[in-house]
Each structure stands twice: as structure tokens, then as C-alpha cells.
N, C-alpha and C. Protein backbone atom coordinates (compact mmCIF):
# COMPACT_ATOMS: atom_id res chain seq x y z
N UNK A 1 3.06 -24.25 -6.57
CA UNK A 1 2.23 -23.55 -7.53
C UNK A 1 2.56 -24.04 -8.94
N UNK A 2 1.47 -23.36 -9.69
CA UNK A 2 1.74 -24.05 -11.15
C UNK A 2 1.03 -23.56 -11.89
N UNK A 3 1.79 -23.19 -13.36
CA UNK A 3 1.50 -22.17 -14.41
C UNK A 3 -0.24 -22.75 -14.86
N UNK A 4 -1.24 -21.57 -15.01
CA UNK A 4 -2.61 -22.03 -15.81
C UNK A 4 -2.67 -21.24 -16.48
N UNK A 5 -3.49 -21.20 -17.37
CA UNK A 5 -4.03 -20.66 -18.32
C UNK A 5 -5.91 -20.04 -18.13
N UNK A 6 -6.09 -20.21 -16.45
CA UNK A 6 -7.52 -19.92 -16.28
C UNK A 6 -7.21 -18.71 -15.62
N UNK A 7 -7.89 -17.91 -16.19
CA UNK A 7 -7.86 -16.53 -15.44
C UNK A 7 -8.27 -16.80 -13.81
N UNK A 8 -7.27 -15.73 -13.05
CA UNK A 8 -7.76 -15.70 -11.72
C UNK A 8 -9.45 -15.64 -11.39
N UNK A 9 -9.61 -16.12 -10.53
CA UNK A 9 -11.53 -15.60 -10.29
C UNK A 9 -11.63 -14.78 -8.99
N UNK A 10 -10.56 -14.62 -7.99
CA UNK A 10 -10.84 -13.53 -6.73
C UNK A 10 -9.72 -13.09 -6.56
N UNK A 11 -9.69 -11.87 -5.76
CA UNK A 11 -8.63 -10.81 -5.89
C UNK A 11 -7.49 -11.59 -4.95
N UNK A 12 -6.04 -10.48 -5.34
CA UNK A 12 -4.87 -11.09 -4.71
C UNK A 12 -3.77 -10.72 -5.49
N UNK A 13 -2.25 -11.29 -5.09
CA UNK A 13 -1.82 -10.92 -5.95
C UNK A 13 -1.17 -12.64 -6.33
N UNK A 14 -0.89 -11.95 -8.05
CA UNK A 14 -0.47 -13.48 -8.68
C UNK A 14 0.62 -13.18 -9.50
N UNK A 15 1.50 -14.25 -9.86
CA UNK A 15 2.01 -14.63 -10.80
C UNK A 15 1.48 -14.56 -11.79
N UNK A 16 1.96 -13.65 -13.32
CA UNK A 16 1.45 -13.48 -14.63
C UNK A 16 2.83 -13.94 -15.69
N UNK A 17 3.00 -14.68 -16.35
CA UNK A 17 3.73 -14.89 -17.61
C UNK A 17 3.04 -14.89 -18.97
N UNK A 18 3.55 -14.12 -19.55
CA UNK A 18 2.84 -13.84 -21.16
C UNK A 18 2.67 -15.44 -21.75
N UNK A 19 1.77 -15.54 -22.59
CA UNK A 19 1.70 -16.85 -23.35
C UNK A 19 3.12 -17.06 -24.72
N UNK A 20 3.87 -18.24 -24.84
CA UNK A 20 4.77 -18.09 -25.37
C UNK A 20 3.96 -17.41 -26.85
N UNK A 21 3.21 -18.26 -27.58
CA UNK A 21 2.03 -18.08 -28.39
C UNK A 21 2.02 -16.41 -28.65
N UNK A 22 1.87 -15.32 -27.92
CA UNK A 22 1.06 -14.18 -28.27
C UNK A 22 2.33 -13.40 -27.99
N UNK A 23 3.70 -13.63 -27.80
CA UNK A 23 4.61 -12.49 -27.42
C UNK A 23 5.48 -12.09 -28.87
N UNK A 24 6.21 -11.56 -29.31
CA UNK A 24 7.63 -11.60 -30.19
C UNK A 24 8.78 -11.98 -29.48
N UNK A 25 9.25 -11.90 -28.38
CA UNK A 25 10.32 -12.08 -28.03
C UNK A 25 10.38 -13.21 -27.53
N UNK A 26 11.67 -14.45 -27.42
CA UNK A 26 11.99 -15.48 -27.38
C UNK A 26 11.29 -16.26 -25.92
N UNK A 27 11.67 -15.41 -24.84
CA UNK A 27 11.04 -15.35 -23.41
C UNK A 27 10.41 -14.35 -23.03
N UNK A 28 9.33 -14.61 -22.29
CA UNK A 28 8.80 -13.50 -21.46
C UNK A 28 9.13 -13.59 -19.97
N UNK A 29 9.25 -12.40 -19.28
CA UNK A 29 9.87 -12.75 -17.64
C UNK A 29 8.50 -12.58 -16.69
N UNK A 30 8.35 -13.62 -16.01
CA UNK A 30 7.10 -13.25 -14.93
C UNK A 30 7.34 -12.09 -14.24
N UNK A 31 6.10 -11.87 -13.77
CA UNK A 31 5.81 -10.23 -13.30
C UNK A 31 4.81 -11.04 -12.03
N UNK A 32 4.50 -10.07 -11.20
CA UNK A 32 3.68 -10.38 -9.97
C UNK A 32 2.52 -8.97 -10.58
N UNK A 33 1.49 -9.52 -10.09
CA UNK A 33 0.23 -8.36 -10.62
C UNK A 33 -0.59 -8.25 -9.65
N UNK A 34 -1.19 -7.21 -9.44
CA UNK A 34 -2.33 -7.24 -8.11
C UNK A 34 -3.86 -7.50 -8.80
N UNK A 35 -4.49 -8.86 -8.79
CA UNK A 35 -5.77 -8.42 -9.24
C UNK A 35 -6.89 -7.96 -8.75
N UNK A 36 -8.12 -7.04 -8.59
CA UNK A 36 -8.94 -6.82 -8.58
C UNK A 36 -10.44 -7.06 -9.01
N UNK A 37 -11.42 -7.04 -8.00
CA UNK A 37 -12.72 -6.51 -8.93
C UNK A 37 -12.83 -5.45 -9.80
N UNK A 38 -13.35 -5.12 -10.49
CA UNK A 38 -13.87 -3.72 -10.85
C UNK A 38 -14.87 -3.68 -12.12
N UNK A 39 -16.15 -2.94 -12.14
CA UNK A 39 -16.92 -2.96 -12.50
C UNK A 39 -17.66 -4.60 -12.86
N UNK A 40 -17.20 -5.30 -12.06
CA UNK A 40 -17.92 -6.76 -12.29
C UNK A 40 -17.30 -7.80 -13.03
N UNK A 41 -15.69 -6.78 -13.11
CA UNK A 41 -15.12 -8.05 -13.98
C UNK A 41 -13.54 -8.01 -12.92
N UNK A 42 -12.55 -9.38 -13.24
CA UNK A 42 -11.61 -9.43 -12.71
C UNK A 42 -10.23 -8.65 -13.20
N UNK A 43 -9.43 -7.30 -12.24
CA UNK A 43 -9.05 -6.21 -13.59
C UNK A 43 -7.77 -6.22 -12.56
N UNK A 44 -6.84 -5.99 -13.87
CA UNK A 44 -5.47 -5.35 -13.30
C UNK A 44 -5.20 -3.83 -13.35
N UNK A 45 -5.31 -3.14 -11.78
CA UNK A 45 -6.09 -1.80 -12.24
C UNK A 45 -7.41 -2.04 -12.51
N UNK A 46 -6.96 -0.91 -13.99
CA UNK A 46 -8.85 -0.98 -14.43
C UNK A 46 -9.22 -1.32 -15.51
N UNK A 47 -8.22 -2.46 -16.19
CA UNK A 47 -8.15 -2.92 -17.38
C UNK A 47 -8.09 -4.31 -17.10
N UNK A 48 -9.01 -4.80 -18.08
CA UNK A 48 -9.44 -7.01 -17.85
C UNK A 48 -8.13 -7.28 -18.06
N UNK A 49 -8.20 -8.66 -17.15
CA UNK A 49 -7.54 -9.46 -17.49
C UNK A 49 -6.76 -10.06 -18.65
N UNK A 50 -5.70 -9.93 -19.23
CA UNK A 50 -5.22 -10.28 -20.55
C UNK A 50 -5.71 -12.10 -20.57
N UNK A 51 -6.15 -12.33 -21.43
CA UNK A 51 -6.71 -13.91 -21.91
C UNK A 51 -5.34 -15.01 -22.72
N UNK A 52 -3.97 -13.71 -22.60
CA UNK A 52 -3.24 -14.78 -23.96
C UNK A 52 -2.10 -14.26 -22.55
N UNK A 53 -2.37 -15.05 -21.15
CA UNK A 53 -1.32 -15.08 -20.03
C UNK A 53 -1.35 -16.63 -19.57
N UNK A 54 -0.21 -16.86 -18.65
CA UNK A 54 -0.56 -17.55 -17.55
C UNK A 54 -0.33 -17.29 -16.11
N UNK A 55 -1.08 -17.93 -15.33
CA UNK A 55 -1.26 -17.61 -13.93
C UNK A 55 -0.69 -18.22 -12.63
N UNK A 56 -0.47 -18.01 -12.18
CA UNK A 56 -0.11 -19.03 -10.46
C UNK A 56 -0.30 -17.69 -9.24
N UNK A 57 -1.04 -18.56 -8.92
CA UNK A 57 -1.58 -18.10 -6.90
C UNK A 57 -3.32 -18.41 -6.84
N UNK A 58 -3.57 -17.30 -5.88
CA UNK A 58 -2.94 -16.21 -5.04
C UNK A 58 -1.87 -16.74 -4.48
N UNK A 59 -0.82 -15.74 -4.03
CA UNK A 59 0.63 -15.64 -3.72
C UNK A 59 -0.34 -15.63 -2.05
N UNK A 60 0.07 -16.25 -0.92
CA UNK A 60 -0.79 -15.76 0.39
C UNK A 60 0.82 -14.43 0.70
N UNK A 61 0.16 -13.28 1.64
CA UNK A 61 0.78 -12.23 2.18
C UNK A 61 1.61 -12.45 3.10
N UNK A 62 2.81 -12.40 3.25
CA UNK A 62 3.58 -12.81 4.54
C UNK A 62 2.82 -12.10 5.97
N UNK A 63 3.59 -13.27 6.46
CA UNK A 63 3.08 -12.91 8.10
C UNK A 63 3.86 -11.79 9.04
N UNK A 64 3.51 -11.28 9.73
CA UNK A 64 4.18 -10.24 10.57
C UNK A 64 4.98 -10.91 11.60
N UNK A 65 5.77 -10.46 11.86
CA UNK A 65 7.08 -11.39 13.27
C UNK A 65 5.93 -10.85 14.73
């Protein structure tokens, strides 16, 4: 995988790191996020997509034994 800057386009869950650009603090630590549809747009929860992130996945779901 590998860091973008294009917002996800279908649900899943992904890798999110803040843009160095838009934070105060020196590093930001990746977070895993679940994204969604909702109301016609791509939402974490029920709030868009932040535009000043970056992305990697979908992560695929582990498999069952």
C-alpha cells in the first residue's frame, strides 16, 4: 500500500494520516477509519471526508480459520 492524497471512492476501512501541511504538531500518527456512503457523499460516520488527509486501502478483512 501507499500513502494518496485521493479521497477514498467506496466503502471500507482505510488508513488516514493528517497532511503534514494542515496539522500543528511535528507528526501526525495514522489512525484506521471506517468509510461510508451517506447521503451521496463518501463520510466518516456522518461527516465528509477531510480533503487535507492521506489515504491507503481498502485494508481487505481478515479471513476466518
Amino acid at each position: 500500500m501507499k500513502w494518496t492524497k485521493e479521497k477514498p471512492t467506496k466503502g471500507g476501512w482505510y488508513w488516514m494520516i493528517k497532511d503534514r501541511e494542515y496539522q500543528f504538531e511535528a507528526s501526525s500518527v495514522p489512525r484506521i477509519e471506517f468509510i461510508r456512503e451517506y447521503g451521496g457523499k463518501m463520510c466518516i460516520l456522518n461527516w465528509e471526508i477531510p480533503s487535507h488527509a492521506k489515504w491507503a486501502g481498502p485494508i481487505p478483512e481478515p479471513e476466518e480459520d
